[in-house]
N, C-alpha and C. Protein backbone atom coordinates (compact mmCIF):
# COMPACT_ATOMS: atom_id res chain seq x y z
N UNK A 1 -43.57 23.54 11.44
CA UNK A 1 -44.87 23.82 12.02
C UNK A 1 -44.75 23.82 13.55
N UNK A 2 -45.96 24.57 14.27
CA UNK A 2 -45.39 24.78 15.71
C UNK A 2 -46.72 24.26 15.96
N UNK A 3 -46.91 23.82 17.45
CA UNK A 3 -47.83 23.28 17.90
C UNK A 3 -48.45 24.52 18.98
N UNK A 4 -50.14 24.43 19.42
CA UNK A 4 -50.14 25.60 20.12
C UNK A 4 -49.58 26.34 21.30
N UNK A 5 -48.66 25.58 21.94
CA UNK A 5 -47.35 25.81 23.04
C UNK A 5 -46.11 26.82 22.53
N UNK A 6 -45.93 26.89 21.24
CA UNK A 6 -44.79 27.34 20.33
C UNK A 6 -44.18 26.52 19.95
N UNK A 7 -44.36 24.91 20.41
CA UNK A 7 -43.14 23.96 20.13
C UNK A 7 -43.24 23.39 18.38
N UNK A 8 -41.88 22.86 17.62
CA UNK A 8 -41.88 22.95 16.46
C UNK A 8 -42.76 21.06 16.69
N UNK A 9 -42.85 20.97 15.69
CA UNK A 9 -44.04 19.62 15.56
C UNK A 9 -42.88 18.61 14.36
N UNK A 10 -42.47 17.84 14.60
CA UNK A 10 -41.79 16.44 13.62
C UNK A 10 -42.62 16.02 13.24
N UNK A 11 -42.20 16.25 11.71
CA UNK A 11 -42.69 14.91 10.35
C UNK A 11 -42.05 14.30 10.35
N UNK A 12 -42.77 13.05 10.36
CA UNK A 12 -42.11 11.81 10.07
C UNK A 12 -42.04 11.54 8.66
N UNK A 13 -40.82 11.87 7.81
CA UNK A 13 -40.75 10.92 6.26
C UNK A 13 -40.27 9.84 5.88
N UNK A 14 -41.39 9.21 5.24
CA UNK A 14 -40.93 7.76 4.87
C UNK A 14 -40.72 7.65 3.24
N UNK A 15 -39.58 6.91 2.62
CA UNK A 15 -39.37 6.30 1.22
C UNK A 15 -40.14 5.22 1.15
N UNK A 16 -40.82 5.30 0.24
CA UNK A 16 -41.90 3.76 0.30
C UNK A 16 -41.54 2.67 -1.49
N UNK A 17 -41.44 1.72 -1.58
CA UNK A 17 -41.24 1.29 -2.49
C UNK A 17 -42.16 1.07 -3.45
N UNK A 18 -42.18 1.02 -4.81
CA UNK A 18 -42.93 0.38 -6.09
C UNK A 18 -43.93 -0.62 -5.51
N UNK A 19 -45.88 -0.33 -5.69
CA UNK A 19 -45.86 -1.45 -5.67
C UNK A 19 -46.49 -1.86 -4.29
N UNK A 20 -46.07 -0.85 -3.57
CA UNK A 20 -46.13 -1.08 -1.65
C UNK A 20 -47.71 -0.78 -1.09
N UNK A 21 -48.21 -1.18 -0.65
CA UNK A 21 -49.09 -0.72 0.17
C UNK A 21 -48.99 0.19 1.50
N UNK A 22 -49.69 1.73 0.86
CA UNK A 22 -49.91 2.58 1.94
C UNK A 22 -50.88 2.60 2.58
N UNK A 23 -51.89 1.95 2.76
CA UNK A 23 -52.90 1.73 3.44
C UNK A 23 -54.19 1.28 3.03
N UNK A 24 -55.20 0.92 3.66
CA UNK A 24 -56.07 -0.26 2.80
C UNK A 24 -57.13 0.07 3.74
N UNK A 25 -58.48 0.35 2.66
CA UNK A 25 -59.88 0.54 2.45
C UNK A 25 -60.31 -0.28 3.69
N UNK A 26 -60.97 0.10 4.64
CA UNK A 26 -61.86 -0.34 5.98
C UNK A 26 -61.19 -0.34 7.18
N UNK A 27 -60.16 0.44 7.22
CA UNK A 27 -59.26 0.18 8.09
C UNK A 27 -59.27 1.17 8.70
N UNK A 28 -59.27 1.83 9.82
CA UNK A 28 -59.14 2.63 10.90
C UNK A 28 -57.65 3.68 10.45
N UNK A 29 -58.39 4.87 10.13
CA UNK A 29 -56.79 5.89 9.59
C UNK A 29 -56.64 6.77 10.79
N UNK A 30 -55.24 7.07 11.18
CA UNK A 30 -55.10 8.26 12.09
C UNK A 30 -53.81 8.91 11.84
N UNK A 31 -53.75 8.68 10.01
CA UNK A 31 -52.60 9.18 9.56
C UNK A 31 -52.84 9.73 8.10
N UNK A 32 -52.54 10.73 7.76
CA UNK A 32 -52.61 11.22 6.09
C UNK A 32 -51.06 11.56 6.10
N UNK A 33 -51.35 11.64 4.61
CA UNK A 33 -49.82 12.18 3.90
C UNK A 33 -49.47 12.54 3.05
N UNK A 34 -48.65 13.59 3.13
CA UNK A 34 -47.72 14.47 2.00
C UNK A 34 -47.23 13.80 1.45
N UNK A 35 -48.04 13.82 -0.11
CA UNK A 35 -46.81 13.34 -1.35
C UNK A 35 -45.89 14.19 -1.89
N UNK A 36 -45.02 14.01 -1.71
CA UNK A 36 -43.27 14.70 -1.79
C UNK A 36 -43.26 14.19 -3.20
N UNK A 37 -43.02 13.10 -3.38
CA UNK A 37 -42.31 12.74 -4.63
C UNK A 37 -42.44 11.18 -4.80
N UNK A 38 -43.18 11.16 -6.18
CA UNK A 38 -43.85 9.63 -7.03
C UNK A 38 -44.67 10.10 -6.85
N UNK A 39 -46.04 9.13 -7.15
CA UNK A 39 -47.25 8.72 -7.83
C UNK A 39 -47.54 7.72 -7.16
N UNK A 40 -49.00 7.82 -6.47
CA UNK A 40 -50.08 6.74 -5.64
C UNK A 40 -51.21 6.71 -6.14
N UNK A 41 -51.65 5.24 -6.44
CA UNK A 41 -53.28 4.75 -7.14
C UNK A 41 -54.21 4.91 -5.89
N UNK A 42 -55.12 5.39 -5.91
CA UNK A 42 -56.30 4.89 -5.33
C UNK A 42 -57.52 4.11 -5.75
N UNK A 43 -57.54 3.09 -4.87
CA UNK A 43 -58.40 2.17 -5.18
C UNK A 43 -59.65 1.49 -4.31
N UNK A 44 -60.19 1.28 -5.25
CA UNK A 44 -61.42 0.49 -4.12
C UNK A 44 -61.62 -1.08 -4.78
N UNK A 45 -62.01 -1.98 -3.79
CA UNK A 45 -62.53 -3.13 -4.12
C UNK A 45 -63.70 -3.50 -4.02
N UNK A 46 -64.06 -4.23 -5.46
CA UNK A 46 -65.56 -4.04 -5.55
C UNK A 46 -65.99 -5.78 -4.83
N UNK A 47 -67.50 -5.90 -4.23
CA UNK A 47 -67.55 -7.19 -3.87
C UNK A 47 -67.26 -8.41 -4.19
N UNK A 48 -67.10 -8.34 -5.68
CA UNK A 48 -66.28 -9.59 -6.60
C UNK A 48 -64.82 -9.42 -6.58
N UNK A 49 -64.18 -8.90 -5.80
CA UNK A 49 -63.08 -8.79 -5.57
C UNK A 49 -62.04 -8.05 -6.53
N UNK A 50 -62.82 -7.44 -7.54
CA UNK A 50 -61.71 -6.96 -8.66
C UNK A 50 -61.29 -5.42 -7.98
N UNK A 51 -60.75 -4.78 -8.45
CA UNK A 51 -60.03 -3.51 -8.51
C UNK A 51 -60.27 -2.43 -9.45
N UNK A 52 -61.05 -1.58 -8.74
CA UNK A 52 -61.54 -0.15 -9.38
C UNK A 52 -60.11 0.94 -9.38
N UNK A 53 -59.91 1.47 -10.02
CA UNK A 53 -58.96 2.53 -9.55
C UNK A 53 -59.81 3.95 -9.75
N UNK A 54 -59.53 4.38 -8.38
CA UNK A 54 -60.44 5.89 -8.29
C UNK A 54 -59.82 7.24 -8.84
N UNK A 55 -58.29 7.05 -8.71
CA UNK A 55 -57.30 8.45 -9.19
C UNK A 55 -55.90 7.55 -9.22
N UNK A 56 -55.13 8.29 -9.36
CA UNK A 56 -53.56 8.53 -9.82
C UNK A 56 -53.23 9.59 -9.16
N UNK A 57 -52.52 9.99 -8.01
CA UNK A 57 -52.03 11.03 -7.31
C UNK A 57 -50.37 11.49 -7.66
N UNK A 58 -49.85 12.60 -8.06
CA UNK A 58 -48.92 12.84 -8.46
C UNK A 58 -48.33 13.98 -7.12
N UNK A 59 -47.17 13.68 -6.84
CA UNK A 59 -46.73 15.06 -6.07
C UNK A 59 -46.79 16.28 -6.73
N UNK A 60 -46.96 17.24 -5.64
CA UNK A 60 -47.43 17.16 -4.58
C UNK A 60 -48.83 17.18 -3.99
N UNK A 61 -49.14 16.45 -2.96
CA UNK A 61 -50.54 16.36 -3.10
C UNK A 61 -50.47 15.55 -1.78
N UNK A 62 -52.12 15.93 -0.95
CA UNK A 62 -52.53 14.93 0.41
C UNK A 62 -53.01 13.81 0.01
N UNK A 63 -52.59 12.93 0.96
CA UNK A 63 -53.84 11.23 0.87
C UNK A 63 -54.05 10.94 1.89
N UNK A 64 -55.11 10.24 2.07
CA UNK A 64 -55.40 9.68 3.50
C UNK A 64 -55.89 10.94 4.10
N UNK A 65 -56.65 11.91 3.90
CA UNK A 65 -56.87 12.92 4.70
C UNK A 65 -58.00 13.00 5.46
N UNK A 66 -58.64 11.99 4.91
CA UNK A 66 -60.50 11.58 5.67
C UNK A 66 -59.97 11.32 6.98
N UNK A 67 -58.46 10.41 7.42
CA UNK A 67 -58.12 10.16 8.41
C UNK A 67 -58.29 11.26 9.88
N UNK A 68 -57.68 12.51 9.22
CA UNK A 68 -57.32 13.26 9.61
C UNK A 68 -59.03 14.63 10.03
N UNK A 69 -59.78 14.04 9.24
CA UNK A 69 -61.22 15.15 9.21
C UNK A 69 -62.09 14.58 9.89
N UNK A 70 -62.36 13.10 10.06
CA UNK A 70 -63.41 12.63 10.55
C UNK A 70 -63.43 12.10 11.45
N UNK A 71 -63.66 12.10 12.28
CA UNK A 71 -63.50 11.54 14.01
C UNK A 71 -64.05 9.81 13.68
N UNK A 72 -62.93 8.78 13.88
CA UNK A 72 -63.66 7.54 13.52
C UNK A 72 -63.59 7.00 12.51
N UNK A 73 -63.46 7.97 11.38
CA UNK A 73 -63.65 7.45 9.88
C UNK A 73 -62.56 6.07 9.78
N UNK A 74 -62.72 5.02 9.01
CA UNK A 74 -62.61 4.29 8.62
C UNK A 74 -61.91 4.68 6.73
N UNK A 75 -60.95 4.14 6.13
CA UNK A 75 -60.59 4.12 5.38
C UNK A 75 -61.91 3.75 3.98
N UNK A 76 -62.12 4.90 3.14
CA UNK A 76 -63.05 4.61 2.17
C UNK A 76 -62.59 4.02 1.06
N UNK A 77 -60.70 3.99 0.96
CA UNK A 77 -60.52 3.79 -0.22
C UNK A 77 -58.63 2.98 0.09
N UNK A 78 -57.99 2.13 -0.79
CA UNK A 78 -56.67 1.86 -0.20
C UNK A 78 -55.41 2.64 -0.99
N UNK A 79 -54.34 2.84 -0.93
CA UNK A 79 -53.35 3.48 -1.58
C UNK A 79 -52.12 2.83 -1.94
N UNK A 80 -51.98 2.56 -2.72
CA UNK A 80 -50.44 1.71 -3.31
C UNK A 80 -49.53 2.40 -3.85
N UNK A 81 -48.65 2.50 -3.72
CA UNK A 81 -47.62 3.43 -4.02
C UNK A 81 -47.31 3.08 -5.81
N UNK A 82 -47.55 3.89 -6.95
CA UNK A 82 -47.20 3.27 -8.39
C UNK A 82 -46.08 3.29 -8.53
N UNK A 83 -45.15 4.32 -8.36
CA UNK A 83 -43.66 4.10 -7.96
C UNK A 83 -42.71 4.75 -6.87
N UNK A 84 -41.61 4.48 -6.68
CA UNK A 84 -40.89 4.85 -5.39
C UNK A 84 -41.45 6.25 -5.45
N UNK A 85 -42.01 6.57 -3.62
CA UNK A 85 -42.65 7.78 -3.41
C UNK A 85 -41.98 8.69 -2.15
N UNK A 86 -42.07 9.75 -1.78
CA UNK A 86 -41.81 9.73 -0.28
C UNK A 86 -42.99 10.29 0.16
N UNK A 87 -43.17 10.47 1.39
CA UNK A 87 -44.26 10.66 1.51
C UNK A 87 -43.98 11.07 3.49
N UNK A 88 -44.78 12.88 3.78
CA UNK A 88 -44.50 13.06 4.73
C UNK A 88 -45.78 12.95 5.47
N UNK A 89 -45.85 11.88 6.96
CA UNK A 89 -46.62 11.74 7.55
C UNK A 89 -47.13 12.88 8.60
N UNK A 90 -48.38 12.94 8.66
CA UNK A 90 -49.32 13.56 9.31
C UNK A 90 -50.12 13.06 10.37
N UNK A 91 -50.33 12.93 11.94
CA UNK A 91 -50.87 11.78 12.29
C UNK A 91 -52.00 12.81 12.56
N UNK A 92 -53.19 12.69 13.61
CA UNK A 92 -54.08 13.31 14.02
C UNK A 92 -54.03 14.48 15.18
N UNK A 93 -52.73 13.96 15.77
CA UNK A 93 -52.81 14.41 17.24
C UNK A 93 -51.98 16.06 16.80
N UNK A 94 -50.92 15.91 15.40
CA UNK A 94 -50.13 16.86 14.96
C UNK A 94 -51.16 17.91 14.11
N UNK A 95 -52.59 16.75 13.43
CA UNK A 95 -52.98 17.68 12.33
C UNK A 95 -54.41 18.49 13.99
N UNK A 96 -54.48 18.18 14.68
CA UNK A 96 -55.53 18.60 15.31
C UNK A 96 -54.51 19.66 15.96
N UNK A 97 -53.43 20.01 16.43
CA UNK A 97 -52.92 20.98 17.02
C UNK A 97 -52.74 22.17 16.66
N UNK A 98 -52.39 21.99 14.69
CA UNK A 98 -52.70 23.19 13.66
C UNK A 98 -53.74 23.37 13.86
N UNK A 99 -55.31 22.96 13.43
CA UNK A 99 -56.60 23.24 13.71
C UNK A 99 -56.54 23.92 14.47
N UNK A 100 -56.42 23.59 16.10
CA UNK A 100 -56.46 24.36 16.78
C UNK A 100 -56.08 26.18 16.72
N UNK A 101 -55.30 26.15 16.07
CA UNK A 101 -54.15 27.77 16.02
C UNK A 101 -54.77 28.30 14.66
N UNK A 102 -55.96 27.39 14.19
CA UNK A 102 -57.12 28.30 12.89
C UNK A 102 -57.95 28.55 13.08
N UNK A 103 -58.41 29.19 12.48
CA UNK A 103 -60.10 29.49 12.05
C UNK A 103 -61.00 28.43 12.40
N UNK A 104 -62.29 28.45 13.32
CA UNK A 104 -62.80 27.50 13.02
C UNK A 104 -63.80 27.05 11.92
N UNK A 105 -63.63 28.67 11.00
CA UNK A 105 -64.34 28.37 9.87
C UNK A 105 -63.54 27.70 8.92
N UNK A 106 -62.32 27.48 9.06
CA UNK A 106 -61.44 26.27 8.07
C UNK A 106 -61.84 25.10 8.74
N UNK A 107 -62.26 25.10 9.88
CA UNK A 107 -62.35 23.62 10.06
C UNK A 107 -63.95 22.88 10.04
N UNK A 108 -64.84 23.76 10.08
CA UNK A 108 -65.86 23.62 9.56
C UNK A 108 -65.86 23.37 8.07
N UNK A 109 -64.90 23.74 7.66
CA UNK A 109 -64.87 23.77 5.76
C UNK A 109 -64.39 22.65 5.48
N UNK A 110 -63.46 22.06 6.46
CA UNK A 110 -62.69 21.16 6.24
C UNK A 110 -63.79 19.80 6.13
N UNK A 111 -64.77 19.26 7.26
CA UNK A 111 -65.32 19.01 7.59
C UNK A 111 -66.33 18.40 6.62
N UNK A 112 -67.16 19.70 5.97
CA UNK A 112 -67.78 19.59 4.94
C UNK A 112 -67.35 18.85 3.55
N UNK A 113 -65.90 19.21 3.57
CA UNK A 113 -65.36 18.80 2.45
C UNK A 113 -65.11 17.41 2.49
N UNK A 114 -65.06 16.88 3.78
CA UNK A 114 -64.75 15.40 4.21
C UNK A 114 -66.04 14.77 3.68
N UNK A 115 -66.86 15.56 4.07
CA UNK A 115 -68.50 14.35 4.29
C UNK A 115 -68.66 14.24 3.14
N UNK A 116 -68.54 15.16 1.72
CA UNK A 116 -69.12 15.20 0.63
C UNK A 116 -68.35 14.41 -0.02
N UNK A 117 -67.01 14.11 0.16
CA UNK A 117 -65.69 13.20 -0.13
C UNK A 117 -66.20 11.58 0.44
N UNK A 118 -66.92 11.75 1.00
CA UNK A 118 -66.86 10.00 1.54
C UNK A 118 -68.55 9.50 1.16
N UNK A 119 -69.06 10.69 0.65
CA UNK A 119 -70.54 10.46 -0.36
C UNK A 119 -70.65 10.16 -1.67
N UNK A 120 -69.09 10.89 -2.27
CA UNK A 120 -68.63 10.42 -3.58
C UNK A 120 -67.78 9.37 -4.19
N UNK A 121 -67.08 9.39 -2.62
CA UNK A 121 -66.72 7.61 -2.94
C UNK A 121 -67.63 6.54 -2.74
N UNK A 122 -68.56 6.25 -1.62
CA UNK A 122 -69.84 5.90 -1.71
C UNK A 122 -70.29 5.88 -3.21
N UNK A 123 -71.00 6.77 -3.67
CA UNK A 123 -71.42 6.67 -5.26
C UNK A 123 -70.37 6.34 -6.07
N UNK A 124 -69.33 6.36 -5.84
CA UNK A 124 -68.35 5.77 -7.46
C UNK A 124 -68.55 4.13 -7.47
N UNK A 125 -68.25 3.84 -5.69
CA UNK A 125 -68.33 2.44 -5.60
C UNK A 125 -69.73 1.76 -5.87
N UNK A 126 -70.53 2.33 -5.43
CA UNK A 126 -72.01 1.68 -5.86
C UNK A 126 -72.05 1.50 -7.56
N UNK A 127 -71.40 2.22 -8.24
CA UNK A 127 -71.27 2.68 -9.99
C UNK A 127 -70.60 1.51 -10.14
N UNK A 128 -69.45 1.25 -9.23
CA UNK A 128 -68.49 0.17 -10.14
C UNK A 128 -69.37 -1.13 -10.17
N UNK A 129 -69.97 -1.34 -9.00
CA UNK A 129 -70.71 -2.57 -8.68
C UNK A 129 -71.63 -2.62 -9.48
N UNK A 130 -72.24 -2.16 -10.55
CA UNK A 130 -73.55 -2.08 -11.33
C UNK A 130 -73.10 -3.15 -12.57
């Protein structure tokens, strides 16, 4: 990928272990990521402290991407790796430079797709808590 200068842009890939925590629900994201290879739970914790699981993510596939759409957003949900994964990082400053060199009707789309994504985790979690 090139950044809007022409310059090529580094992913950072990480091997993450069984088990591991990729990042955790309320927490300030300014990173999503390419699942390459394994399987990541998503989860939320409900106020009694138990454990909802929201999906099962299989490569290939994004996570953490609210990070990356919402100016501010806060982590809606946490990610544990189910088994050894790799996983190529995305930070903000790399995913805002593509934006830039698109459409801004993808990023308006993008956008939309964020808000309605963090309304439906909102409602799953209010569901679990019932």
């Amino acid at each position: 990928m090139f950044d809007g200068q022409g310059a090529m842009l580094e992913f950072v890939v990480r091997s993450i272990k069984e088990r591991t925590n990729i990042f955790r629900e309320g927490t300030r994201g300014e990173t999503a990521y390419i699942l390459k290879e394994g399987s990541v739970v998503i989860y939320t914790t409900t106020p009694s402290g138990e454990r909802y699981q929201l999906a099962e993510l299989t490569a290939p596939t994004i996570l953490g991407e609210m990070a990356l759409l919402s100016k501010d957003q806060v982590r809606t949900a946490s990610a544990e790796a189910a088994t050894q994964v790799e996983l190529i990082e995305i930070n903000k400053v790399q995913f805002d430079s593509m934006m830039a060199q698109s459409s801004s009707i993808i990023g308006l789309t993008m956008q939309a797709l964020a808000r309605r994504l963090v309304d439906t985790t909102s409602r799953l979690k209010r569901g679990a808590n019932a």
